[in-house]
N, C-alpha and C. Protein backbone atom coordinates (compact mmCIF):
# COMPACT_ATOMS: atom_id res chain seq x y z
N UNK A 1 -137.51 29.35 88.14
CA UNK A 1 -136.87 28.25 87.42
C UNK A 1 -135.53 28.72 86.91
N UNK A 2 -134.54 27.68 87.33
CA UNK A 2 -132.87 28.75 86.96
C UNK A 2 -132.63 27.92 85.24
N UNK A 3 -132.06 28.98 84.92
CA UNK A 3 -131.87 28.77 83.69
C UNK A 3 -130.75 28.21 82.96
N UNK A 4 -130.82 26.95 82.55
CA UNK A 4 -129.75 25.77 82.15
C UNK A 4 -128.61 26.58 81.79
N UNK A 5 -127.41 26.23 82.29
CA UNK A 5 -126.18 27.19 81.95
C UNK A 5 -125.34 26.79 80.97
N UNK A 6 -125.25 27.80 80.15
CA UNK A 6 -125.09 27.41 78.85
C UNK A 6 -123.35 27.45 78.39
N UNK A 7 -123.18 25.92 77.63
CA UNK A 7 -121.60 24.97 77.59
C UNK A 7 -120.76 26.41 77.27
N UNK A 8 -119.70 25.96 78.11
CA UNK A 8 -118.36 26.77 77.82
C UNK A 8 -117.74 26.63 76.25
N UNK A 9 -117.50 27.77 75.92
CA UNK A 9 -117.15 27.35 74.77
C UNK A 9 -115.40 26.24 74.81
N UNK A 10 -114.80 25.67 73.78
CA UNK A 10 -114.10 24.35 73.71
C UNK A 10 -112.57 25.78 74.01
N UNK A 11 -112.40 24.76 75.21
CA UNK A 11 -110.68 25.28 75.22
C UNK A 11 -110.01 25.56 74.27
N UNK A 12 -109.11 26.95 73.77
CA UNK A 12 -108.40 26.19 72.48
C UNK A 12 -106.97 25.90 72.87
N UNK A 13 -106.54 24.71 71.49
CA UNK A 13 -105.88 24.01 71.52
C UNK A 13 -103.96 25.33 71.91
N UNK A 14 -103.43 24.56 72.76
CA UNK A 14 -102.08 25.23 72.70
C UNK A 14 -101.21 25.23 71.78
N UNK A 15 -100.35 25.41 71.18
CA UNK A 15 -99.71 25.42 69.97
C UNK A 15 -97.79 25.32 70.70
N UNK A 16 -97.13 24.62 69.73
CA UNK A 16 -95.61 24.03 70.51
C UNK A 16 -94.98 25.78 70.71
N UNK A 17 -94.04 25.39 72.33
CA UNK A 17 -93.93 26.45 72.77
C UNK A 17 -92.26 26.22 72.09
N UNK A 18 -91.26 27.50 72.13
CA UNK A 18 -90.14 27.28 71.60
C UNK A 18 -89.31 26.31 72.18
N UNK A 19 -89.21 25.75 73.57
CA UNK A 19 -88.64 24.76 74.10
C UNK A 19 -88.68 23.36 73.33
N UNK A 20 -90.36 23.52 73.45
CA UNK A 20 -90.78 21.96 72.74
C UNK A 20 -89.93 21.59 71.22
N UNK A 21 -90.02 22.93 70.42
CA UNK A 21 -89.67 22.66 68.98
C UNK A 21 -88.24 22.59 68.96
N UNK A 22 -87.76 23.31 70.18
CA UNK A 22 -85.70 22.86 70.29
C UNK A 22 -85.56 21.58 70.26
N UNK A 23 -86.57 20.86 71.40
CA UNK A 23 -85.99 19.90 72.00
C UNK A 23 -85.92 18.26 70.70
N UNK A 24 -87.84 18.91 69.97
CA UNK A 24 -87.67 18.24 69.02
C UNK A 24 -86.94 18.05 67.75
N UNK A 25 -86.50 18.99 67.72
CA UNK A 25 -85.22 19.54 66.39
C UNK A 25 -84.01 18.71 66.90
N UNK A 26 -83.96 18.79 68.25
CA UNK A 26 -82.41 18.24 69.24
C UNK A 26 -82.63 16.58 68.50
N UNK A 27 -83.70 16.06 68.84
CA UNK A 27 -83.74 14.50 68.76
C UNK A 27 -83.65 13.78 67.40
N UNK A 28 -84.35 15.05 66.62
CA UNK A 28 -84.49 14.65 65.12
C UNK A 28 -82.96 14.96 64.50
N UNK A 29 -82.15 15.86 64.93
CA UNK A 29 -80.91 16.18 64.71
C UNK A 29 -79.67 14.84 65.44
N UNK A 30 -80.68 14.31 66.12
CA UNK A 30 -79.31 12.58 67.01
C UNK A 30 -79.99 11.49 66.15
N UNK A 31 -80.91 11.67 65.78
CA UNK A 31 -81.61 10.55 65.41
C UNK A 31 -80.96 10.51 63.74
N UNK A 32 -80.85 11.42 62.98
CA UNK A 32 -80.35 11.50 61.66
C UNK A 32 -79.07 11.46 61.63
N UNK A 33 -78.23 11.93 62.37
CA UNK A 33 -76.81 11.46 62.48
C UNK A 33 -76.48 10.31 63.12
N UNK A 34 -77.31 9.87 63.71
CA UNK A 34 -76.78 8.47 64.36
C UNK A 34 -77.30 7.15 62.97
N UNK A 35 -78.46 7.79 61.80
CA UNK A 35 -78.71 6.86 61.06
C UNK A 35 -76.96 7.32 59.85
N UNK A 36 -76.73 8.40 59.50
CA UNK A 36 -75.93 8.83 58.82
C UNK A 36 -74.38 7.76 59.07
N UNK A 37 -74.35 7.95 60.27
CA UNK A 37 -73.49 7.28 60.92
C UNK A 37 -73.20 6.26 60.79
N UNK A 38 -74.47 4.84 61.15
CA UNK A 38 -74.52 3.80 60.93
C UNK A 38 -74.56 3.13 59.23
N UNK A 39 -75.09 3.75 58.68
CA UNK A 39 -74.59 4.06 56.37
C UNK A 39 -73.10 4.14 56.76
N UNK A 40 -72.03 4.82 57.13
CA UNK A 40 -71.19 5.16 56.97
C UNK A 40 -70.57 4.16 57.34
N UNK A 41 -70.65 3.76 58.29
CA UNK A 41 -69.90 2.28 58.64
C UNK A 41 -70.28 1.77 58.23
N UNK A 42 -71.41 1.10 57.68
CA UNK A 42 -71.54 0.13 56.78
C UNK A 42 -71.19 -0.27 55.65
N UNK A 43 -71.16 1.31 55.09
CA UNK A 43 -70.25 1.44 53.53
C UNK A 43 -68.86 1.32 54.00
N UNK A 44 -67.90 1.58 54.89
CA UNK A 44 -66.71 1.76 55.29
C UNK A 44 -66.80 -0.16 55.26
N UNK A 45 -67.09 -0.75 56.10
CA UNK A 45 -67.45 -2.24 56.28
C UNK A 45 -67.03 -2.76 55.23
N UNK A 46 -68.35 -2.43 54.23
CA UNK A 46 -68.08 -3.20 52.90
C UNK A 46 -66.91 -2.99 52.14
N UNK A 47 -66.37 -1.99 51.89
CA UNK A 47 -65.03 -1.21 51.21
C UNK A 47 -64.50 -2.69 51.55
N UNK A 48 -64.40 -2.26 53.11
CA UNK A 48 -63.39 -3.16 53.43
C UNK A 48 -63.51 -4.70 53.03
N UNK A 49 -64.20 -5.16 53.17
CA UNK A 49 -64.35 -6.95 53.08
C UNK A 49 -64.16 -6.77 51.69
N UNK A 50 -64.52 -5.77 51.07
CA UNK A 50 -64.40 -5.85 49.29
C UNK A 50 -62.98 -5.93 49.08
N UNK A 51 -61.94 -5.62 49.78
CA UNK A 51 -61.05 -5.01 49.30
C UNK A 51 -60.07 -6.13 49.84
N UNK A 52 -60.62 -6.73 50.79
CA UNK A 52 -59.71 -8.12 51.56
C UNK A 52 -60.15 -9.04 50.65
N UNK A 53 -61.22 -9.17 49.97
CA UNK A 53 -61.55 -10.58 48.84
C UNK A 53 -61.19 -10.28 47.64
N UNK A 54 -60.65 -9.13 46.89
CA UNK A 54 -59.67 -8.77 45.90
C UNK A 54 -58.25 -8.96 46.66
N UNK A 55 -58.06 -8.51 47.72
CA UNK A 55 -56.86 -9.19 47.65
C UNK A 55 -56.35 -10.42 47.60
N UNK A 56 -57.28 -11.16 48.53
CA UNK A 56 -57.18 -12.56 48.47
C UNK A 56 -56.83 -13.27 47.26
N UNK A 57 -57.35 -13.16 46.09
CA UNK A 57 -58.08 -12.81 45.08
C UNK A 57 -56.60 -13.19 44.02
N UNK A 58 -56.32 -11.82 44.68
CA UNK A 58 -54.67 -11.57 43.49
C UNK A 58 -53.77 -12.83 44.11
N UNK A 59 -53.87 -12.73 45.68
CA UNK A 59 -52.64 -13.70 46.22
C UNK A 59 -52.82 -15.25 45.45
N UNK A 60 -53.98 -15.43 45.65
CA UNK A 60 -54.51 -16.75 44.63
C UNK A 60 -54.03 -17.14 43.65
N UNK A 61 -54.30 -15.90 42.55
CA UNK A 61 -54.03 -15.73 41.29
C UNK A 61 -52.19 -16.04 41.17
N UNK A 62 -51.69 -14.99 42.28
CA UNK A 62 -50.04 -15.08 42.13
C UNK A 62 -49.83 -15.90 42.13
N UNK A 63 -50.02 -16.79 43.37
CA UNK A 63 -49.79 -18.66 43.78
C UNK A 63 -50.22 -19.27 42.52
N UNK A 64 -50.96 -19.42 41.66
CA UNK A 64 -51.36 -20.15 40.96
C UNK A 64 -50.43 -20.20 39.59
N UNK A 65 -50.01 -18.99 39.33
CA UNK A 65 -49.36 -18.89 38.09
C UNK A 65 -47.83 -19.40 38.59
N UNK A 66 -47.69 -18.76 39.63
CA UNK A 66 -46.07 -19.46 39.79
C UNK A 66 -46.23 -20.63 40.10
N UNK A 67 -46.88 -21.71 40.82
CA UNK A 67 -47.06 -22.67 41.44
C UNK A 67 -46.98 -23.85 39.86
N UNK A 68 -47.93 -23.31 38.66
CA UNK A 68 -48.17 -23.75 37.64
C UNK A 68 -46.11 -24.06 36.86
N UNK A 69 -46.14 -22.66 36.59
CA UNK A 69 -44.36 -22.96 36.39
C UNK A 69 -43.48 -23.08 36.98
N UNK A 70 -43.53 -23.43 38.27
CA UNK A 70 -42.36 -23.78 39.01
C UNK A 70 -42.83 -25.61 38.91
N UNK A 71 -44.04 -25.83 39.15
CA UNK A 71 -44.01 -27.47 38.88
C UNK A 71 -43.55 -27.76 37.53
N UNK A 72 -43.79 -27.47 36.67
CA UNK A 72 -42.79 -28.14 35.12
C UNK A 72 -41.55 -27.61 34.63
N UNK A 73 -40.83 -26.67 35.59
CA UNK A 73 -39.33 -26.17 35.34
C UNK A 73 -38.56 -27.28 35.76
N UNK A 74 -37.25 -26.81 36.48
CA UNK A 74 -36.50 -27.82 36.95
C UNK A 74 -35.58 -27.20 37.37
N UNK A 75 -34.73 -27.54 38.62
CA UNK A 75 -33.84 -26.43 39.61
C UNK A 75 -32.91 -26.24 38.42
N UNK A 76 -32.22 -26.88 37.62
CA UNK A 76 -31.37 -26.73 36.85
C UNK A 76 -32.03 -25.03 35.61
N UNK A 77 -32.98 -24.59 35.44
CA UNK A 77 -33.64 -23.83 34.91
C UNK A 77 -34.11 -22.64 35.67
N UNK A 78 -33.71 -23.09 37.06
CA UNK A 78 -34.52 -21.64 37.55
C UNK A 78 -33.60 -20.27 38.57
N UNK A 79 -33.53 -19.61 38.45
CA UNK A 79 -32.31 -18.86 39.08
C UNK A 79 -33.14 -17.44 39.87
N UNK A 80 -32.73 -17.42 41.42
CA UNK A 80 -33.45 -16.31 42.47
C UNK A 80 -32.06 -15.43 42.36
N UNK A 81 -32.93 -14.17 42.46
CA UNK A 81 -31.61 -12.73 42.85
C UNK A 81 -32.60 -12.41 43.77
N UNK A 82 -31.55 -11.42 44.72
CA UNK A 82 -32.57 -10.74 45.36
C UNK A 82 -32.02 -8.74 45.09
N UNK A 83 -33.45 -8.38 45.37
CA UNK A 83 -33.68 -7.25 44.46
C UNK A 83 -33.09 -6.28 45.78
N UNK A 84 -33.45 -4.77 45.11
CA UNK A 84 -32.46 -3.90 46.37
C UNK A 84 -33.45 -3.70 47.36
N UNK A 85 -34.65 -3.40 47.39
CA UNK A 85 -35.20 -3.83 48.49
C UNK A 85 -35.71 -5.29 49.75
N UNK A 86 -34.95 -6.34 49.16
CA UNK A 86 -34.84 -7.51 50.11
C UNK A 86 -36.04 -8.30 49.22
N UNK A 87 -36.53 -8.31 48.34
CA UNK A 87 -37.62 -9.26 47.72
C UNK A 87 -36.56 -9.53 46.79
N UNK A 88 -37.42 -10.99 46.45
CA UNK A 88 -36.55 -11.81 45.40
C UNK A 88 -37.17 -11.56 43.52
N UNK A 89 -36.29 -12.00 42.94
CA UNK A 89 -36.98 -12.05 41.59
C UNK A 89 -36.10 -13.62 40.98
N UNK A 90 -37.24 -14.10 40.47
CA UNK A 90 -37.25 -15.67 40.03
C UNK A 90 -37.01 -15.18 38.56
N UNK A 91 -36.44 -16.42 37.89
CA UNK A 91 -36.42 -16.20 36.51
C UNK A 91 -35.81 -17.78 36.58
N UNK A 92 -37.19 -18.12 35.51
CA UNK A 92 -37.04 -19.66 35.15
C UNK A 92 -37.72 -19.88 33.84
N UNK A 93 -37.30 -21.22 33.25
CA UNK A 93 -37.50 -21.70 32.00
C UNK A 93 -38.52 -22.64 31.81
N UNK A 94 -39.08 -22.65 31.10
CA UNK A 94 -39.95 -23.92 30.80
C UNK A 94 -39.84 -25.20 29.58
N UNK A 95 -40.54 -26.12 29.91
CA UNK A 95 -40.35 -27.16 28.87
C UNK A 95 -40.68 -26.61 27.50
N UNK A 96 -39.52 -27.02 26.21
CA UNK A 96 -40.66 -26.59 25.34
C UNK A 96 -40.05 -27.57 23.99
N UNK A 97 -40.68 -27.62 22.78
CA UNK A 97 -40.12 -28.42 22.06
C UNK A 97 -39.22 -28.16 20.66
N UNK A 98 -38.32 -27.98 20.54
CA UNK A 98 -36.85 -27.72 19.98
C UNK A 98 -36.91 -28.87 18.57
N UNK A 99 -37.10 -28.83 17.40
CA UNK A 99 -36.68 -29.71 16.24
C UNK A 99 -37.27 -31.16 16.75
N UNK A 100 -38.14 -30.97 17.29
CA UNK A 100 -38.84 -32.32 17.99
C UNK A 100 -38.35 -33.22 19.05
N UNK A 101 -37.63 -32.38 19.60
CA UNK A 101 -37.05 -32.64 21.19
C UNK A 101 -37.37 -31.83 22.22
N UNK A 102 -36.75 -31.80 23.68
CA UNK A 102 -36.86 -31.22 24.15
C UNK A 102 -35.92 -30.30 24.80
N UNK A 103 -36.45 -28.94 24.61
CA UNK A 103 -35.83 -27.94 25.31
C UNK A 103 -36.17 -27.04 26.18
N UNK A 104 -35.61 -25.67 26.42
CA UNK A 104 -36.18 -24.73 27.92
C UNK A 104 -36.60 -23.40 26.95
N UNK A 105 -37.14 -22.91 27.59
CA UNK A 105 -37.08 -21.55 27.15
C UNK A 105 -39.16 -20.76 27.01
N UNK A 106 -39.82 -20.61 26.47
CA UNK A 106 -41.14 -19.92 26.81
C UNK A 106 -41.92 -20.62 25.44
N UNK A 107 -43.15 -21.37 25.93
CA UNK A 107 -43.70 -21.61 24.80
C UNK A 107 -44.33 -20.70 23.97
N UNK A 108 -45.18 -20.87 22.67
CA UNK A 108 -45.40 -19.56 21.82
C UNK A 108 -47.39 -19.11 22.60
N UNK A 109 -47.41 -20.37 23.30
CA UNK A 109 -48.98 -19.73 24.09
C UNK A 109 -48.80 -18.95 24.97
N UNK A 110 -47.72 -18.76 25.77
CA UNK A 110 -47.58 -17.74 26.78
C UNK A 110 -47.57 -16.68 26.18
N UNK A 111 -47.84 -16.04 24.81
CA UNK A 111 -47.65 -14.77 24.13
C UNK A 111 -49.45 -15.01 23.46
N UNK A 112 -49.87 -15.87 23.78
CA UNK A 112 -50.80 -15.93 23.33
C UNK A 112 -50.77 -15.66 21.43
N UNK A 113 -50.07 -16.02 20.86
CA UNK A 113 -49.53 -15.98 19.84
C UNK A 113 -49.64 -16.72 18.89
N UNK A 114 -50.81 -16.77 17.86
CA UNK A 114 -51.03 -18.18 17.01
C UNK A 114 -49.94 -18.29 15.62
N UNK A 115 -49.47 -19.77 15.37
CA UNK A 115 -48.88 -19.69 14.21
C UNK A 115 -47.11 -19.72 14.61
N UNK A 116 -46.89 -19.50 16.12
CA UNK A 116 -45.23 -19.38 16.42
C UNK A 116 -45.16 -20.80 17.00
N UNK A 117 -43.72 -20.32 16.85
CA UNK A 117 -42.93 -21.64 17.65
C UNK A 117 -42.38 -21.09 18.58
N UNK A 118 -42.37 -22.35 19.78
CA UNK A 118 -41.94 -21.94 21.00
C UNK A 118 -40.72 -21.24 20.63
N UNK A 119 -40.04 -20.52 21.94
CA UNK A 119 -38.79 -19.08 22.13
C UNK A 119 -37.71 -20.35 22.98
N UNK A 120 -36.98 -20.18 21.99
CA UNK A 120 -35.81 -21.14 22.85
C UNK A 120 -35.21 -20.35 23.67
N UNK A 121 -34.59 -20.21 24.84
CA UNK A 121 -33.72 -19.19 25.44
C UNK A 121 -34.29 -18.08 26.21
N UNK A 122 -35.36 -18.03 26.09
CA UNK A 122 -36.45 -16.95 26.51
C UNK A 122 -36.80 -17.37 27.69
N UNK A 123 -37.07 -16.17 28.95
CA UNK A 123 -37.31 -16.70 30.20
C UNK A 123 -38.88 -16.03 30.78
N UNK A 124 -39.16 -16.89 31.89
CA UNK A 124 -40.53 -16.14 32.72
C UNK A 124 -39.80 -15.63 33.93
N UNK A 125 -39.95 -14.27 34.15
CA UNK A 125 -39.34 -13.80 35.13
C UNK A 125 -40.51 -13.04 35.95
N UNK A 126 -40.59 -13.51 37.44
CA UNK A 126 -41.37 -13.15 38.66
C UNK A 126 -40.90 -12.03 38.94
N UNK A 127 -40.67 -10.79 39.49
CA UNK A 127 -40.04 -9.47 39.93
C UNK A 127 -41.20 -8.75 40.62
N UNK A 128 -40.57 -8.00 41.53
CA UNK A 128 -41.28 -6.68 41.66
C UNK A 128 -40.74 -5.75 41.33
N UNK A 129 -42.16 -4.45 40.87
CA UNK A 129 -42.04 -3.16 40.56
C UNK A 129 -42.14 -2.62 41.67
N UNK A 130 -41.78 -1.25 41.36
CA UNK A 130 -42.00 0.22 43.05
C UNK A 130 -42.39 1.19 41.82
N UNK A 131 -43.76 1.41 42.43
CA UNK A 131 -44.11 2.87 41.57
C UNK A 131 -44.37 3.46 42.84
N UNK A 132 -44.49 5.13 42.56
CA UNK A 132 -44.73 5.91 43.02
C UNK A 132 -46.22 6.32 42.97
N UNK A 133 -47.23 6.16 43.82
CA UNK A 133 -48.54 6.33 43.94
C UNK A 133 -48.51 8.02 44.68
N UNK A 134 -49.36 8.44 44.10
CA UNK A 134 -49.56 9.98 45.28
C UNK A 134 -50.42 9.64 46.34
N UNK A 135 -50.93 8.81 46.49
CA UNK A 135 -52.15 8.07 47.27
C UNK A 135 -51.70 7.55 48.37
N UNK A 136 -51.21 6.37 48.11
CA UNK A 136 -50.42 5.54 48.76
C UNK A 136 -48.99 5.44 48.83
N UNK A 137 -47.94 6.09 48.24
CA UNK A 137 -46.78 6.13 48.88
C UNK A 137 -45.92 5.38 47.75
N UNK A 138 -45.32 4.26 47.80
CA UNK A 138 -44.58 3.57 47.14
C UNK A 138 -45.62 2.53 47.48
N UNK A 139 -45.58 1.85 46.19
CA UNK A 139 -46.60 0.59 45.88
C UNK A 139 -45.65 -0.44 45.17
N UNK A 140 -45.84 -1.48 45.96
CA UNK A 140 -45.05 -2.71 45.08
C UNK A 140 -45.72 -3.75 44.66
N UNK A 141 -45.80 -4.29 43.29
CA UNK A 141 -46.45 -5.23 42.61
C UNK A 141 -45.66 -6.16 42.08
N UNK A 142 -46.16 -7.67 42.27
CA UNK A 142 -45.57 -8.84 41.49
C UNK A 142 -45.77 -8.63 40.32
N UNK A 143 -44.98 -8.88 39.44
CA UNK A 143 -45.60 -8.93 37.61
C UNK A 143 -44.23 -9.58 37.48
N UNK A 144 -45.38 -10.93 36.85
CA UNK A 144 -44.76 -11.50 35.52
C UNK A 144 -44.58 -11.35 34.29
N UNK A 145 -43.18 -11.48 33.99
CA UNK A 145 -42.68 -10.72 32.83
C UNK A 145 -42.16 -12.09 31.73
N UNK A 146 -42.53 -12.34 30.41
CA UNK A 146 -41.66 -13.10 29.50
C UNK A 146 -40.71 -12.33 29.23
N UNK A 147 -39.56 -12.77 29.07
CA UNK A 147 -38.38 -11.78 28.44
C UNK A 147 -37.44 -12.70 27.34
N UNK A 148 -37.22 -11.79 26.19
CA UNK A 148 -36.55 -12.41 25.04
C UNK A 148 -34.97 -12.86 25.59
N UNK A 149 -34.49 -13.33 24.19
CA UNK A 149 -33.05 -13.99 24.40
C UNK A 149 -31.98 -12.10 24.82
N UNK A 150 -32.58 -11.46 24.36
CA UNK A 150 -31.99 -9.89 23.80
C UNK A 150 -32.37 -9.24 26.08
N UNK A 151 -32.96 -10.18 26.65
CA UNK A 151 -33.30 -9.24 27.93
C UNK A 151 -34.39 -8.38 27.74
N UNK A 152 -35.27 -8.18 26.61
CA UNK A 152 -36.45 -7.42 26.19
C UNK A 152 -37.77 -8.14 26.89
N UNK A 153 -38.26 -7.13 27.77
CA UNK A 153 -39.62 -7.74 28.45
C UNK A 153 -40.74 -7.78 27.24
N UNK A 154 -40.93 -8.65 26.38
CA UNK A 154 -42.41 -8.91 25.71
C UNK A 154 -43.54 -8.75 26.03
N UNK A 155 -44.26 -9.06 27.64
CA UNK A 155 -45.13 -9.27 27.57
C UNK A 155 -45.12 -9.13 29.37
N UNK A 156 -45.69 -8.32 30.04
CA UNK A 156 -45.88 -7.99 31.44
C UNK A 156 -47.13 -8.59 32.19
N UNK A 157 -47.70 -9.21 33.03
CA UNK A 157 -49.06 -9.19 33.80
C UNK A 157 -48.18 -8.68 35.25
N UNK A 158 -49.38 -8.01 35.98
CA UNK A 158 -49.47 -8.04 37.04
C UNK A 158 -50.22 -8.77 38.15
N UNK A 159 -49.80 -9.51 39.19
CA UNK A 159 -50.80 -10.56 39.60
C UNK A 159 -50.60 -10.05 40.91
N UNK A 160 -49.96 -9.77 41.75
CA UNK A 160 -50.03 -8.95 43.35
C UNK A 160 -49.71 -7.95 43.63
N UNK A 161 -51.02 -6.51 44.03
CA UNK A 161 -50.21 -4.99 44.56
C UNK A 161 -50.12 -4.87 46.02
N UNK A 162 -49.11 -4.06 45.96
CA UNK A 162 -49.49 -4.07 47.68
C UNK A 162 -48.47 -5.13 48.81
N UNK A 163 -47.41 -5.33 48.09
CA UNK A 163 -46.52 -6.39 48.45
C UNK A 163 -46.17 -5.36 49.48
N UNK A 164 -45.33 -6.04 50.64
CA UNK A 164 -44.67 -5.55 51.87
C UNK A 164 -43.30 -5.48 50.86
N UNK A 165 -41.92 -4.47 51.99
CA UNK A 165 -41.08 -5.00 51.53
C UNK A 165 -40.43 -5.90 52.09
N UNK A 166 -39.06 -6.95 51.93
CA UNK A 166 -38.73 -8.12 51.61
C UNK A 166 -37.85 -7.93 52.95
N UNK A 167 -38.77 -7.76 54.04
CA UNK A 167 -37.87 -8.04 55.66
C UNK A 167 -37.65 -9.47 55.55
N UNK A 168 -37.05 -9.93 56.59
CA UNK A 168 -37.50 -11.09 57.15
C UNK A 168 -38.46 -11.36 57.60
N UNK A 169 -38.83 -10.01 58.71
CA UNK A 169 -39.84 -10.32 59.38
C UNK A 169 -40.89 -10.63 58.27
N UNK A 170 -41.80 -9.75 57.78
CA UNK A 170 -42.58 -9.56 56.53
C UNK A 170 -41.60 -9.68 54.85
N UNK A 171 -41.48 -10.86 54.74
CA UNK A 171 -41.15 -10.95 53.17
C UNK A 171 -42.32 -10.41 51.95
N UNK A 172 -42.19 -9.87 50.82
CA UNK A 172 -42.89 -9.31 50.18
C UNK A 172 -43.14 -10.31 48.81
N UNK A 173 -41.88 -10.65 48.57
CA UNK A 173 -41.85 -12.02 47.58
C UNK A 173 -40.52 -12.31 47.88
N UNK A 174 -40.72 -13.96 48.24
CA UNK A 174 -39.14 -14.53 48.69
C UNK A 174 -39.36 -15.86 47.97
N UNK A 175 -38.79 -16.54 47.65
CA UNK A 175 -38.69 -17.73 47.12
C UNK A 175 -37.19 -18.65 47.33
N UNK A 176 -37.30 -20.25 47.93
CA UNK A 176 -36.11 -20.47 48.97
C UNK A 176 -36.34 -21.74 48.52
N UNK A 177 -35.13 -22.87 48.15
CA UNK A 177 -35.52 -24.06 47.59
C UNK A 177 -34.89 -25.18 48.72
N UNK A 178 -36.12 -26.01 49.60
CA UNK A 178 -35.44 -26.71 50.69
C UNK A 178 -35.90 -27.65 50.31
N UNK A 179 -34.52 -28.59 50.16
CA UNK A 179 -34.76 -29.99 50.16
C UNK A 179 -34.61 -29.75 48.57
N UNK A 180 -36.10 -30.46 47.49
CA UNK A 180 -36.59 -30.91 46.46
C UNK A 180 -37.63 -29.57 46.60
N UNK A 181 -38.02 -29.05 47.52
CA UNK A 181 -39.59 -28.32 47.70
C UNK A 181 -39.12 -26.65 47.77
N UNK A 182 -39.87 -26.08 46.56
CA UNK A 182 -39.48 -24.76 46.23
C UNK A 182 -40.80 -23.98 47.77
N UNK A 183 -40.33 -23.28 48.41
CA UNK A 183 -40.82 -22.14 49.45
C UNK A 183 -41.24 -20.75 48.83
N UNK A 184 -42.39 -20.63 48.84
CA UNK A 184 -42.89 -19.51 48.13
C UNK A 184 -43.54 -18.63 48.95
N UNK A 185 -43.09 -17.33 49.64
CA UNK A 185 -43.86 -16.29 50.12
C UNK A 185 -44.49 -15.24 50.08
N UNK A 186 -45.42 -14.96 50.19
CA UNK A 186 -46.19 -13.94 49.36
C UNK A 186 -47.10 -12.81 50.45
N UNK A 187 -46.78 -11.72 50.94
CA UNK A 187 -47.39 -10.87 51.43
C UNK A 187 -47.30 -9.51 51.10
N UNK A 188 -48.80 -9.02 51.68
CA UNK A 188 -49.40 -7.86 51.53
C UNK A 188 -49.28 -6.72 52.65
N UNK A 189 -49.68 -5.54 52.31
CA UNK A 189 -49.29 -4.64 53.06
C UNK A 189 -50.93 -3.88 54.07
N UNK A 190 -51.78 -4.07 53.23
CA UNK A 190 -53.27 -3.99 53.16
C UNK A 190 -54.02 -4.25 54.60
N UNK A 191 -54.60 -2.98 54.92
CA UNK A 191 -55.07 -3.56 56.70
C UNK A 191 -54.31 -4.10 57.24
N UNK A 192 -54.41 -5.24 58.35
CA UNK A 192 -53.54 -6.07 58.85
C UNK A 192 -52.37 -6.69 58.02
N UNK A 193 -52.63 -6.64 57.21
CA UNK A 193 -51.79 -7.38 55.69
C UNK A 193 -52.43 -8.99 56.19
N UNK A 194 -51.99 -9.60 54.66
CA UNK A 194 -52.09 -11.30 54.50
C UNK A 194 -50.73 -11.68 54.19
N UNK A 195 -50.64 -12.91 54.14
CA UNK A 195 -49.27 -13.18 54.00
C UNK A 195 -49.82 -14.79 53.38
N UNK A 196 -49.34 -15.23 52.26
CA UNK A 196 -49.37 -16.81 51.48
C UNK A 196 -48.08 -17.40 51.64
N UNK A 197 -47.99 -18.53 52.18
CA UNK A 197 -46.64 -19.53 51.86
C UNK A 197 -47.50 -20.74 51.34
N UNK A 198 -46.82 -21.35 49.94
CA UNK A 198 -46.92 -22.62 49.94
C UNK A 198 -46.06 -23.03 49.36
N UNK A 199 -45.43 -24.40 49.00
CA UNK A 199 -44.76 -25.27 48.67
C UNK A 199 -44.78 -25.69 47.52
N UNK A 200 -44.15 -26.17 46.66
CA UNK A 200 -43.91 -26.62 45.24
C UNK A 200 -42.93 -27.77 45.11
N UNK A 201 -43.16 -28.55 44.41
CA UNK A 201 -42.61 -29.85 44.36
C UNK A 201 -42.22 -29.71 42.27
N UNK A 202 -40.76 -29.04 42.06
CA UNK A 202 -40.20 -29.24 40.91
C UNK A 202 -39.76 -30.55 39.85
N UNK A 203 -39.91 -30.81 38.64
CA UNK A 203 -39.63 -31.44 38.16
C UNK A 203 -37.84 -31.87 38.16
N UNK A 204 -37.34 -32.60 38.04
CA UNK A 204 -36.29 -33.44 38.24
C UNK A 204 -35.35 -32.87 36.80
């Protein structure tokens, strides 16, 4: 009688040879830089759209404040130079009320100022600055300035950085009065850059 042959003992298991653990290190090493990668553009992405809807943002803001005082000035009140780099600077007057009449010059809310009376003679002047950025190079910004009867700037905002300068091709701030209808241009330097024109219709 032959005698039942007794089970092999269990194969043992192989263990990863150095090829295997390269190859898997190789994939796990494309696979983490290609996720690294895709974060990176995404954050790069967002920067960006962030940084085109702040600009937008300011151009808005610029248009709005000049658009606001150029409709209640009057050509007789408003006077363009143009600056040494080819952009313009506006300087105009507003309605205001004089011994209970009417006159030009900056009311006392534009100083945000309780308790005054409007500035007879006093102007809102549009300009650009050029600073020197270490970053970026020369940076040019719209800011509106009140300025006293004396030529003393009171009171500064800034409402657009990043202006081009004042080519033709690319105007940076130009302002051009055709017809009755004040021409207002407004561009940026930013990515592709943006560029705003709109129109204004002055008081008489």
């Amino acid at each position: 009688m032959r005698n039942p042959q007794s089970p092999r003992p269990p194969r043992a298991r192989r263990g990863l040879t150095l090829i295997e653990l390269t190859l898997a290190l190789t994939i796990f090493s494309v696979l983490g830089y290609s996720l690294m990668s895709a974060l990176t553009l995404s954050n790069n992405s967002r920067a960006a759209v962030e940084s085109m809807v702040e600009e937008s943002e300011q151009l808005r803001s610029g248009a709005r404040a000049l658009t606001a005082d150029l409709r209640i000035s009057s050509e007789a009140h408003v006077a363009i130079a143009e600056l040494a780099d080819g952009n313009h600077e506006l300087s105009l007057q507003l309605p205001i009320t004089v011994g209970g009449e009417l006159g030009w010059g900056v009311p006392a809310r534009a100083l945000e100022t309780a308790g005054e009376a409007d500035h007879e003679g006093w102007t809102v002047r549009y300009t650009v600055i050029v600073d020197a950025d270490a970053e970026q190079g020369m940076q040019r910004s719209l800011v509106r300035q009140i300025v006293d009867g004396a030529a003393e700037v009171k009171k500064a905002d800034v409402l657009v950085q990043g202006l081009t300068k004042g080519s033709d091709a690319s105007p940076g701030f130009k302002v051009e009065l055709s017809g009755d209808v004040w021409e207002v241009t407004l561009s940026t330097e930013k990515g592709a850059g943006k560029r705003e024109v709109f129109h204004v219709h002055s008081r008489n």
